[in-house]
N, C-alpha and C. Protein backbone atom coordinates (compact mmCIF):
# COMPACT_ATOMS: atom_id res chain seq x y z
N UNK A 1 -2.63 -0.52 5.26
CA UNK A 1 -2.79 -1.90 5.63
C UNK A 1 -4.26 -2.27 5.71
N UNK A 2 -4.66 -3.99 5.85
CA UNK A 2 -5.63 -4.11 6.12
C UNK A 2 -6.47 -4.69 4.51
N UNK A 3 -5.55 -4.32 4.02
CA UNK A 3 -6.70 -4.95 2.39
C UNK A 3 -5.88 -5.93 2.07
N UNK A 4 -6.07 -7.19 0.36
CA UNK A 4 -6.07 -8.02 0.70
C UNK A 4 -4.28 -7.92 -0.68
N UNK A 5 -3.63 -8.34 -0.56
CA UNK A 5 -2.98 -8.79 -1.43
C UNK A 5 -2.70 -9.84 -2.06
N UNK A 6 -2.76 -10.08 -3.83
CA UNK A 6 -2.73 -11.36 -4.69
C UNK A 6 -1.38 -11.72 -4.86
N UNK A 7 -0.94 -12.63 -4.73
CA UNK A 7 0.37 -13.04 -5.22
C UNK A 7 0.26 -14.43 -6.07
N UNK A 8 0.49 -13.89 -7.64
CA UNK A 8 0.73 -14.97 -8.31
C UNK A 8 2.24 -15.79 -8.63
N UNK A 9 2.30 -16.94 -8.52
CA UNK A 9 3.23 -17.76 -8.63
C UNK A 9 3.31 -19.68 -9.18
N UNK A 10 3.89 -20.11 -9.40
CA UNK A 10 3.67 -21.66 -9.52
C UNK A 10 3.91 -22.06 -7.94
N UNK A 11 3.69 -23.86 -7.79
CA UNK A 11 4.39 -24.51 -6.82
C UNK A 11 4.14 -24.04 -5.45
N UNK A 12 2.82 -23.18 -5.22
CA UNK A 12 2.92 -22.94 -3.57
C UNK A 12 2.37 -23.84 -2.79
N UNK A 13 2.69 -24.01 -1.62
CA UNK A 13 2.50 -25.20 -0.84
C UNK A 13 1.49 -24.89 0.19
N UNK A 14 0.69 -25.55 0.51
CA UNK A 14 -0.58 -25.38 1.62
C UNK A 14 -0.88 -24.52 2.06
N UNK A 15 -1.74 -23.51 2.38
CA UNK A 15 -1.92 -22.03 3.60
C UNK A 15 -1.05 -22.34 4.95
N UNK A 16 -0.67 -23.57 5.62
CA UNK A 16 -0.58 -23.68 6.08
C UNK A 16 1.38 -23.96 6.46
N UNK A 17 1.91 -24.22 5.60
CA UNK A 17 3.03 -23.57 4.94
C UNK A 17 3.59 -22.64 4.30
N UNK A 18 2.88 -22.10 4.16
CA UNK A 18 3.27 -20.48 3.67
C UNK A 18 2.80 -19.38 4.00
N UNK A 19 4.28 -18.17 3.78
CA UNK A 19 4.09 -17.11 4.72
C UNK A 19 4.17 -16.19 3.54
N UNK A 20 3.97 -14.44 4.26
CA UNK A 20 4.42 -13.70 3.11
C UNK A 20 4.49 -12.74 4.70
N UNK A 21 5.48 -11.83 4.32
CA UNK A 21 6.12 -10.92 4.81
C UNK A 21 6.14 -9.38 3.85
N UNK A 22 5.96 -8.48 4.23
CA UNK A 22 6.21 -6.84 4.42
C UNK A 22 6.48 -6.07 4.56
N UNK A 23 7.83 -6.10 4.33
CA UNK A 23 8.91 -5.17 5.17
C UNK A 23 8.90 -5.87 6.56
N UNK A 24 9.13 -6.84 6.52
CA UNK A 24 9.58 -7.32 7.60
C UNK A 24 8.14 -7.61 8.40
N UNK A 25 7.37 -7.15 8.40
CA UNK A 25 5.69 -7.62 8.84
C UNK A 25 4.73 -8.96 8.26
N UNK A 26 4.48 -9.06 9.05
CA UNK A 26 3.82 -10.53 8.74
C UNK A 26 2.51 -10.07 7.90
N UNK A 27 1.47 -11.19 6.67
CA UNK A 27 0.80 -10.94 6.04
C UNK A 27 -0.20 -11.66 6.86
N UNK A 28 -1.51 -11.58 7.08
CA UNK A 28 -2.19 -12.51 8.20
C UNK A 28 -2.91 -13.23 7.25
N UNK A 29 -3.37 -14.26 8.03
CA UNK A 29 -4.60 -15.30 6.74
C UNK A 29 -4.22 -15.28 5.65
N UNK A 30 -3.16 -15.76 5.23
CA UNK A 30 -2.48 -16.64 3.82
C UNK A 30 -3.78 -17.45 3.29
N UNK A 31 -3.76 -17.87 2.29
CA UNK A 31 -5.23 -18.39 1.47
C UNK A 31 -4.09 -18.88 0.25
N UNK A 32 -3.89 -20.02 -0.17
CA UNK A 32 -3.27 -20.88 -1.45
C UNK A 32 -4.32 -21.28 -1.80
N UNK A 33 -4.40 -21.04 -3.15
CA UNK A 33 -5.29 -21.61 -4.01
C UNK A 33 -4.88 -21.90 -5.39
N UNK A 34 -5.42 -23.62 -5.51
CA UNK A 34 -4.81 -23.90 -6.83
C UNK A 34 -3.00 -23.70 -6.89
N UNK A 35 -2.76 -23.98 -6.10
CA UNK A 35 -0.76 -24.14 -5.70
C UNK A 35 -0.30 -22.93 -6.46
N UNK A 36 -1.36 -21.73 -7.31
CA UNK A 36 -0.58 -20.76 -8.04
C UNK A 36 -1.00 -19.52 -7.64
N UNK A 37 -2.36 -19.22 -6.70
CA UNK A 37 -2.09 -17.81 -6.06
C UNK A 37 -2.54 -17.58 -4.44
N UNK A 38 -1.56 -16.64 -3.27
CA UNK A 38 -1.82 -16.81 -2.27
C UNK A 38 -2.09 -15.58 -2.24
N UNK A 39 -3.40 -15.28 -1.44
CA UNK A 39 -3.90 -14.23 -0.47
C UNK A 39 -3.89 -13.62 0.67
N UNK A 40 -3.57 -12.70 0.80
CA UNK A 40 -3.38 -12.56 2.35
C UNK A 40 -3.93 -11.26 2.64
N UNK A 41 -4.13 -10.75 4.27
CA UNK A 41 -4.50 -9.19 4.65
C UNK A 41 -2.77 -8.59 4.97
N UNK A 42 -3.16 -7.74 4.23
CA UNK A 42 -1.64 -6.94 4.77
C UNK A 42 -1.96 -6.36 5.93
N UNK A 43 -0.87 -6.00 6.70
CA UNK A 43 -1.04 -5.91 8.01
C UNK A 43 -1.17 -3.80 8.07
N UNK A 44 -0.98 -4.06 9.64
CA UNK A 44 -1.25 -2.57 9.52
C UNK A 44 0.07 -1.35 9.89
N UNK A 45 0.11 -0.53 9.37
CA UNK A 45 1.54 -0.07 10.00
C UNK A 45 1.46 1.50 10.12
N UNK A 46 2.14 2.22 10.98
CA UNK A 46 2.01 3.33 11.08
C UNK A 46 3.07 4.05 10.14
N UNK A 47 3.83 3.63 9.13
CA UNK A 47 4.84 4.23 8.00
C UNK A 47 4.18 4.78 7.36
N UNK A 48 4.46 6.20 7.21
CA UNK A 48 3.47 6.86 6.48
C UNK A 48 4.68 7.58 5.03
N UNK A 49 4.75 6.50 4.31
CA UNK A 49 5.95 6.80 3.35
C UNK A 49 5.66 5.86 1.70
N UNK A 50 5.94 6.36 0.89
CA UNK A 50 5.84 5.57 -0.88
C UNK A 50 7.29 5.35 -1.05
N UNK A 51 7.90 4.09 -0.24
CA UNK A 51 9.16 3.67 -0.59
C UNK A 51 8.61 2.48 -0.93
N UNK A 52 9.78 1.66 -1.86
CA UNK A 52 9.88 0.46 -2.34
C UNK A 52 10.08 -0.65 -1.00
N UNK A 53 9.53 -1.83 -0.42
CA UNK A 53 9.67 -2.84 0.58
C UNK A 53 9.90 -4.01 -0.16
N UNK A 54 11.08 -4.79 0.81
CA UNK A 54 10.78 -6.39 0.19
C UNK A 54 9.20 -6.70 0.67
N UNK A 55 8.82 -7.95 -0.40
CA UNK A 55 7.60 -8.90 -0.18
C UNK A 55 8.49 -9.92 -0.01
N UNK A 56 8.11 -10.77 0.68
CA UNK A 56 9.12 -12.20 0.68
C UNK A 56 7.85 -13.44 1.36
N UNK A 57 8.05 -14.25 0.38
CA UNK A 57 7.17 -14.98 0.67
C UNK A 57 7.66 -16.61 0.72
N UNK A 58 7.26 -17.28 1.54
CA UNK A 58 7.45 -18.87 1.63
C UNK A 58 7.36 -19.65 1.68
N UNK A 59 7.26 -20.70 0.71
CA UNK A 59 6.34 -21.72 0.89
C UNK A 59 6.92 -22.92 0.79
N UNK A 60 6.75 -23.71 1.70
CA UNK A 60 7.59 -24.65 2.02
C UNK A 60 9.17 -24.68 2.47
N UNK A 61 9.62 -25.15 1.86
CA UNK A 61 11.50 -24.72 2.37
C UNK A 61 12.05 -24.01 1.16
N UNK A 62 10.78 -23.41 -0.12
CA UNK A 62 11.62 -22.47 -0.52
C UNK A 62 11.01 -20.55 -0.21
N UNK A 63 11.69 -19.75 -0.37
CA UNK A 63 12.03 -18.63 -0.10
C UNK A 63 11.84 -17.42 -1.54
N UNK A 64 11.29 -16.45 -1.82
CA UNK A 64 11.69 -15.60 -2.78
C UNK A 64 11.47 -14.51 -2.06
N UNK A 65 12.49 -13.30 -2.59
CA UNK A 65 12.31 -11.93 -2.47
C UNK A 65 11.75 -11.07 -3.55
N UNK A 66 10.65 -10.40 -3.11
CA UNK A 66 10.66 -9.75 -4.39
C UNK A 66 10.32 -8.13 -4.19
C-alpha cells in the first residue's frame, strides 16, 4: 500500500464523487482528471498474499467491478 494507482476509464464524475475501493478498502485522495483518469493512494494493509481483489470504483450513481 501507499503508492499511487491509475485508473483509466470514460465519464468519471468529480474527485469529489468518486470512490475506488480494494478489497473492500478505501483508496484515499481520488484525483479525476479530464472525466477519463482517476488517481488515488492505495491504502495500507497488513495481507501479505498475491491473490486476485475486486477494484470497484464509483462515480456518480454508477458502479463497476473490476
Amino acid at each position: 500500500g501507499g503508492y499511487t494507482l491509475n485508473i483509466t476509464g470514460t465519464g468519471f464524475s468529480s474527485s469529489s464523487s468518486s470512490s475506488v475501493t480494494i478489497d473492500g478498502n478505501l483508496c484515499t485522495s481520488p484525483v479525476v482528471s479530464d472525466f477519463s483518469l482517476i488517481s488515488c493512494t492505495v491504502p495500507l494493509t497488513t495481507a501479505l498474499s498475491n491473490t486476485q481483489v475486486d477494484v470497484i470504483v464509483t462515480s456518480g450513481s454508477n458502479t463497476t467491478t473490476s
